[in-house]
N, C-alpha and C. Protein backbone atom coordinates (compact mmCIF):
# COMPACT_ATOMS: atom_id res chain seq x y z
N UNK A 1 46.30 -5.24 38.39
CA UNK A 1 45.96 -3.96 37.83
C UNK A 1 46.59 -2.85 38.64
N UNK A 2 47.06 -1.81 38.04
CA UNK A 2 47.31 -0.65 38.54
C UNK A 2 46.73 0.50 39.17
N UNK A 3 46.88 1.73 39.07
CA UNK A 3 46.16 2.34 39.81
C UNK A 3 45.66 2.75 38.77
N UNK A 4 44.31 3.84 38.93
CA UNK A 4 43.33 4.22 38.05
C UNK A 4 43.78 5.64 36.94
N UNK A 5 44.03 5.36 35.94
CA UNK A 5 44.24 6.75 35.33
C UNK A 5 43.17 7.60 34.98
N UNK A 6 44.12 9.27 35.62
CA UNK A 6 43.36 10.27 35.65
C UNK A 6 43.48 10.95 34.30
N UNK A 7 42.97 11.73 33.86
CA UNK A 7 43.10 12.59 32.88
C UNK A 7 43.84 13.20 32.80
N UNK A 8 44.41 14.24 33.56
CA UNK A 8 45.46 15.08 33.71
C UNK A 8 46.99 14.06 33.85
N UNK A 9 47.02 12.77 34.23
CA UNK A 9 48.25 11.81 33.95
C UNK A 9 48.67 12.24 32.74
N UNK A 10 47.96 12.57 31.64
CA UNK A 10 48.56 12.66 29.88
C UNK A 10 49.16 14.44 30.06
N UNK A 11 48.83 15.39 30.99
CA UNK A 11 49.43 16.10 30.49
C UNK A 11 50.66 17.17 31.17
N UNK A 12 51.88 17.53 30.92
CA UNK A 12 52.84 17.83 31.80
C UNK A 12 52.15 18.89 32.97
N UNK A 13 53.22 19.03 34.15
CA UNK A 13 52.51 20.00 35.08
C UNK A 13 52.95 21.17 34.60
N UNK A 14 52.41 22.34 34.82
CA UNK A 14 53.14 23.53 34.17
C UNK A 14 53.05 24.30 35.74
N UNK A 15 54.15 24.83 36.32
CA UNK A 15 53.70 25.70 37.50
C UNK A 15 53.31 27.12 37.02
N UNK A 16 52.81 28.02 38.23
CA UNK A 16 52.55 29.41 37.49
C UNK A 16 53.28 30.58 38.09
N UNK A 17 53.87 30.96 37.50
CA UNK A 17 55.03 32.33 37.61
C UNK A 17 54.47 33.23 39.08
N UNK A 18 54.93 33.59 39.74
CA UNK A 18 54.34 34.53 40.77
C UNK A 18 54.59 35.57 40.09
N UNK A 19 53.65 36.58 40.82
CA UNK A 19 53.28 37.85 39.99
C UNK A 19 54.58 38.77 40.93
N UNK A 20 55.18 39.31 39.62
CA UNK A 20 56.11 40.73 40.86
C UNK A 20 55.61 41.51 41.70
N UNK A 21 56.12 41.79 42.28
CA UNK A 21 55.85 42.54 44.00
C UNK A 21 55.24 43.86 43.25
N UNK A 22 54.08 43.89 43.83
CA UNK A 22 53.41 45.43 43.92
C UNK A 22 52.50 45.46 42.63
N UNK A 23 52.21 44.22 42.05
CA UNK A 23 51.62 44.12 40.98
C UNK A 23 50.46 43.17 41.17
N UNK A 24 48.77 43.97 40.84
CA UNK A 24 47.97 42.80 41.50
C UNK A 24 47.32 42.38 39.88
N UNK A 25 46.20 41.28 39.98
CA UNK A 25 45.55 41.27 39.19
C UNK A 25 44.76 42.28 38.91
N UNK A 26 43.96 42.49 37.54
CA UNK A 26 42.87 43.46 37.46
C UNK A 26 43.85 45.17 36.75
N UNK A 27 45.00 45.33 37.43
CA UNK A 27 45.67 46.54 37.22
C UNK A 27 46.68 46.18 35.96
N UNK A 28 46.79 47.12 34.88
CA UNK A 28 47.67 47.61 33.99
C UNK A 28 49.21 47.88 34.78
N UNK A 29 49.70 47.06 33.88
CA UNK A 29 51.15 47.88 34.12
C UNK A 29 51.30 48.99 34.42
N UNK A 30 52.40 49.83 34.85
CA UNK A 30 52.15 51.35 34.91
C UNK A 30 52.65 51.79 33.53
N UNK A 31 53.74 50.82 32.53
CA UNK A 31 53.84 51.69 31.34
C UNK A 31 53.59 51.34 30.23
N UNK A 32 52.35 50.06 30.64
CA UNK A 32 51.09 49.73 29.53
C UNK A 32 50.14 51.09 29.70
N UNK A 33 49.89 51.79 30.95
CA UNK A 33 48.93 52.48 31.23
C UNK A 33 49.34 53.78 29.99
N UNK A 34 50.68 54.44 29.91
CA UNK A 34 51.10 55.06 29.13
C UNK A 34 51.02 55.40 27.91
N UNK A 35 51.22 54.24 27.05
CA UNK A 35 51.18 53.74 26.03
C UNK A 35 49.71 53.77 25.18
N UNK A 36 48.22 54.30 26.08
CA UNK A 36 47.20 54.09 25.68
C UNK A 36 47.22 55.10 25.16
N UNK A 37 46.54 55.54 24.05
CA UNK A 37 46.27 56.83 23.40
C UNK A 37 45.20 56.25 22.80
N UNK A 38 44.45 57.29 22.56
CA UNK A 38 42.68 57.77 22.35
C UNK A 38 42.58 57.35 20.87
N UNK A 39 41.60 56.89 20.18
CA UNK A 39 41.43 56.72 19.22
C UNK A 39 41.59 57.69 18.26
N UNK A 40 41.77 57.62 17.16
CA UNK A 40 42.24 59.28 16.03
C UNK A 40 40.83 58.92 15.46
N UNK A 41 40.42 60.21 14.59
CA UNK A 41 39.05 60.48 13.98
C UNK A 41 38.58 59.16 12.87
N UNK A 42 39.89 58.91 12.47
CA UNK A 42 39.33 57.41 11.52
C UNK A 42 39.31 56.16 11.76
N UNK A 43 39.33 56.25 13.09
CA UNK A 43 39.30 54.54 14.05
C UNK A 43 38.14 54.74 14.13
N UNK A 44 37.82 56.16 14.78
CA UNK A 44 36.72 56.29 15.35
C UNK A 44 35.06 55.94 14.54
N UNK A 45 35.59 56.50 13.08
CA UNK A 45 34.40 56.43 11.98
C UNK A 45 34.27 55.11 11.47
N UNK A 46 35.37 54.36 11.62
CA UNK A 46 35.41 52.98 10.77
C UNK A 46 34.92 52.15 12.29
N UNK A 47 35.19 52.66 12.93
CA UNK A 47 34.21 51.77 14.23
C UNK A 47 32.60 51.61 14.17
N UNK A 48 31.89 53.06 13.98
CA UNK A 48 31.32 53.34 13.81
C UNK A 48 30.56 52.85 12.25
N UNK A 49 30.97 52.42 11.03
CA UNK A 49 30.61 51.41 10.01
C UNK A 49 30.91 49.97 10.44
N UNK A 50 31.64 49.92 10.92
CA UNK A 50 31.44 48.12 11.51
C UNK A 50 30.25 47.66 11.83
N UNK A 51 29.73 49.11 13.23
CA UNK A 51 28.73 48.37 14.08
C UNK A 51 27.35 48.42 13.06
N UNK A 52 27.57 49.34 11.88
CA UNK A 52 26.05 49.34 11.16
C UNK A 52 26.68 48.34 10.00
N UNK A 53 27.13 47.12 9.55
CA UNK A 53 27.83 46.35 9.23
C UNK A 53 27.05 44.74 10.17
N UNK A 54 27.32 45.06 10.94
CA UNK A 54 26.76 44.54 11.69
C UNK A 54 25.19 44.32 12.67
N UNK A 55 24.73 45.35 12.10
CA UNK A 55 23.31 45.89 12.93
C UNK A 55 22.13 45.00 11.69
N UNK A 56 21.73 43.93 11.98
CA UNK A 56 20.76 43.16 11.07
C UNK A 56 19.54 43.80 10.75
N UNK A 57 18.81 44.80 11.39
CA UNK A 57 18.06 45.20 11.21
C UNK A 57 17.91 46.23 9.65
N UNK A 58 19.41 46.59 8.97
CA UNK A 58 19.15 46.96 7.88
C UNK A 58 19.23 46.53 6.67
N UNK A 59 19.50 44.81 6.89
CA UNK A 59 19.58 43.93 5.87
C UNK A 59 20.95 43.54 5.71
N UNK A 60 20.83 42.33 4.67
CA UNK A 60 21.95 41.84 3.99
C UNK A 60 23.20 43.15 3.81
N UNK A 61 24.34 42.49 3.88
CA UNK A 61 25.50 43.45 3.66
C UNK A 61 26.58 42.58 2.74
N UNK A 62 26.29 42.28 2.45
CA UNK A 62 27.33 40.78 1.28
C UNK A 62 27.11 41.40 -0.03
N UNK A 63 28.24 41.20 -0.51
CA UNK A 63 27.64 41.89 -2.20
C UNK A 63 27.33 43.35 -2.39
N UNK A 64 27.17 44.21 -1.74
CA UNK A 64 26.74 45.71 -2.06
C UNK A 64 27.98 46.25 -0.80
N UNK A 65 28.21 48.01 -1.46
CA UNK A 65 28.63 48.61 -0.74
C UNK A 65 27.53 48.99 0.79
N UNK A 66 28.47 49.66 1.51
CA UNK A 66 28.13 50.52 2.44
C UNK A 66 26.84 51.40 2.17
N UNK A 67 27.32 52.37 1.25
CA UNK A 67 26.56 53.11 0.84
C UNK A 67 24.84 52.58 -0.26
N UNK A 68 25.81 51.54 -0.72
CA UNK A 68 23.86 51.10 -1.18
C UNK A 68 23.31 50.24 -0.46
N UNK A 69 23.77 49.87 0.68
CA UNK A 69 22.73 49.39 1.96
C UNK A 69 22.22 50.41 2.52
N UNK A 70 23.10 51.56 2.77
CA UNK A 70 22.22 52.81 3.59
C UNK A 70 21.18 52.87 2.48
N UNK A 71 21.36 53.22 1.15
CA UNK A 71 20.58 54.29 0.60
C UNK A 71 19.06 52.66 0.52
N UNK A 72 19.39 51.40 0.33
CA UNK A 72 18.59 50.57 0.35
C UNK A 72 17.61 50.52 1.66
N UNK A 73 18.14 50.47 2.97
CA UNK A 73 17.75 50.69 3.94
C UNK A 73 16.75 52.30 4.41
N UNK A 74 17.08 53.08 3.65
CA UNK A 74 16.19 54.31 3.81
C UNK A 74 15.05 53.97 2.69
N UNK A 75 15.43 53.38 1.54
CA UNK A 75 14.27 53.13 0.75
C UNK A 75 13.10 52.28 1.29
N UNK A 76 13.31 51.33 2.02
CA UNK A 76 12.58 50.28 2.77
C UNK A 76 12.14 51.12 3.94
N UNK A 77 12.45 52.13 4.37
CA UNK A 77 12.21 53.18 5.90
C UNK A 77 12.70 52.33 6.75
N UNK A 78 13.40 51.55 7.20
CA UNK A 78 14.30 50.89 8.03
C UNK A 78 15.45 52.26 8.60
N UNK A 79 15.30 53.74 8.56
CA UNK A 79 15.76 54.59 9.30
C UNK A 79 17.14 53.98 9.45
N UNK A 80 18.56 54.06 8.46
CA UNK A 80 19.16 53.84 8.71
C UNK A 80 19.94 55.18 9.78
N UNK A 81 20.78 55.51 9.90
CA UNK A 81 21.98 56.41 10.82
C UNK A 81 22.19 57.55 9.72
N UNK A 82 22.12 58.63 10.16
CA UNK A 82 22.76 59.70 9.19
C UNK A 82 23.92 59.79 9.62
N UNK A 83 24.55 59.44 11.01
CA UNK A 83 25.97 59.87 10.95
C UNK A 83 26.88 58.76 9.93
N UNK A 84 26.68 57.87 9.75
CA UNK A 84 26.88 57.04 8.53
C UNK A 84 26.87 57.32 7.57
N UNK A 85 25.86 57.73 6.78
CA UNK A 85 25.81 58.43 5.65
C UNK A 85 26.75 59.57 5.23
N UNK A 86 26.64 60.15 6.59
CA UNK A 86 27.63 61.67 6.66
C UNK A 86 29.15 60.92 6.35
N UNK A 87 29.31 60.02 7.04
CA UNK A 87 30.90 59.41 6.84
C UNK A 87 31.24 58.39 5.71
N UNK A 88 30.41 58.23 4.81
CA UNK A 88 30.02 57.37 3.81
C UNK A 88 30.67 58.65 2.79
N UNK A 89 29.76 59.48 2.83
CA UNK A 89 29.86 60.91 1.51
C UNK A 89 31.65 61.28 1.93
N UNK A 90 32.01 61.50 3.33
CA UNK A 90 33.31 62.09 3.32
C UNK A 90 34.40 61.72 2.84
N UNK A 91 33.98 60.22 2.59
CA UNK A 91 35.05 59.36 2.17
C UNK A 91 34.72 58.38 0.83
N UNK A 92 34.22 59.01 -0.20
CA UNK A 92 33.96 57.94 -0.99
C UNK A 92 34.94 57.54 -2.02
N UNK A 93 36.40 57.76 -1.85
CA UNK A 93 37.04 57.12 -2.52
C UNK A 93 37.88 55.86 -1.81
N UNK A 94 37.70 55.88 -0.84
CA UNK A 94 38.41 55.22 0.20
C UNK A 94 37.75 53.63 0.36
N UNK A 95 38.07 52.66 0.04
CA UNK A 95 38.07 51.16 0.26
C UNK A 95 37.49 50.47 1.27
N UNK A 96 38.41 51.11 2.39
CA UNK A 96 38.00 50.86 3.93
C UNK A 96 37.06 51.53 4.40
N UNK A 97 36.33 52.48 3.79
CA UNK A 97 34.85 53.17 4.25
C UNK A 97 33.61 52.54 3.75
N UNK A 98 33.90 52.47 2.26
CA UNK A 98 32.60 52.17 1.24
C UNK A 98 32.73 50.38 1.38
N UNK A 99 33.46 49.58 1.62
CA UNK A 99 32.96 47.77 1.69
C UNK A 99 33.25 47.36 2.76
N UNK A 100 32.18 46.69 2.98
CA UNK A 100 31.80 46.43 4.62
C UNK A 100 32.67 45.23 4.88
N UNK A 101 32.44 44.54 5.92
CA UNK A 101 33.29 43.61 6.68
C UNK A 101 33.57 42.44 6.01
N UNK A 102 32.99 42.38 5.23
CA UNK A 102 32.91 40.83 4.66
C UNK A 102 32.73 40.58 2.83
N UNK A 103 33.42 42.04 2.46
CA UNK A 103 33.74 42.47 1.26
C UNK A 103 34.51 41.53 0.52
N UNK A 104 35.83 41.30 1.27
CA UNK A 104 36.91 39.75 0.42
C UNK A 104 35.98 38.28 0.71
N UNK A 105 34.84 38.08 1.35
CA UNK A 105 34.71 36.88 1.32
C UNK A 105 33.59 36.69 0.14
N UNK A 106 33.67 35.24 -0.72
CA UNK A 106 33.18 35.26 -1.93
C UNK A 106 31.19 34.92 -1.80
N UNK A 107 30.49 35.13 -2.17
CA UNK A 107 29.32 34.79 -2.31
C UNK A 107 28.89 33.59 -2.02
């Protein structure tokens, strides 16, 4: 018999790149750091419907818009968000405001 096989025998060695001089872990590039710019006003609002999209406490979100979960969720007094609502009304022709996250997936 041979010697005992290890697990790692099945898989190639890969070495690991040294990091360039003056560059540690934890830190951004300096012209990744650049490149960051601030969210614009409609990242910001559609962020902001995700997380109530996501917030279980105002019910099911499958099948109904945005807007008739809020207005469902105030009917029940489950206190949904007015700043939601406010961004619901500003945009109601818009696709990406009024159906929530999981709008293309089927029933």
């Amino acid at each position: 018999m041979g010697r005992k096989r290890l697990v790692t025998d099945s898989y190639p060695v890969v070495k690991r790149r040294e990091c360039p001089a003056g560059h540690s872990k934890g830190e951004l590039a300096p012209d990744l750091e650049k490149g960051i710019q601030p969210l614009n006003v409609d990242e910001v609002e559609l962020e902001l419907l995700r997380q109530f999209d996501l917030a279980r406490q105002y019910g099911p979100c499958t099948g109904i818009t945005r807007l008739q979960r809020w207005h469902r969720a105030e009917q029940m007094g489950l206190e949904p968000p007015p700043e939601v609502h406010q961004v619901l009304q500003t945009h109601l022709g818009d696709p990406r405001f009024q159906f929530s996250l999981w709008h293309l997936y089927p029933l």
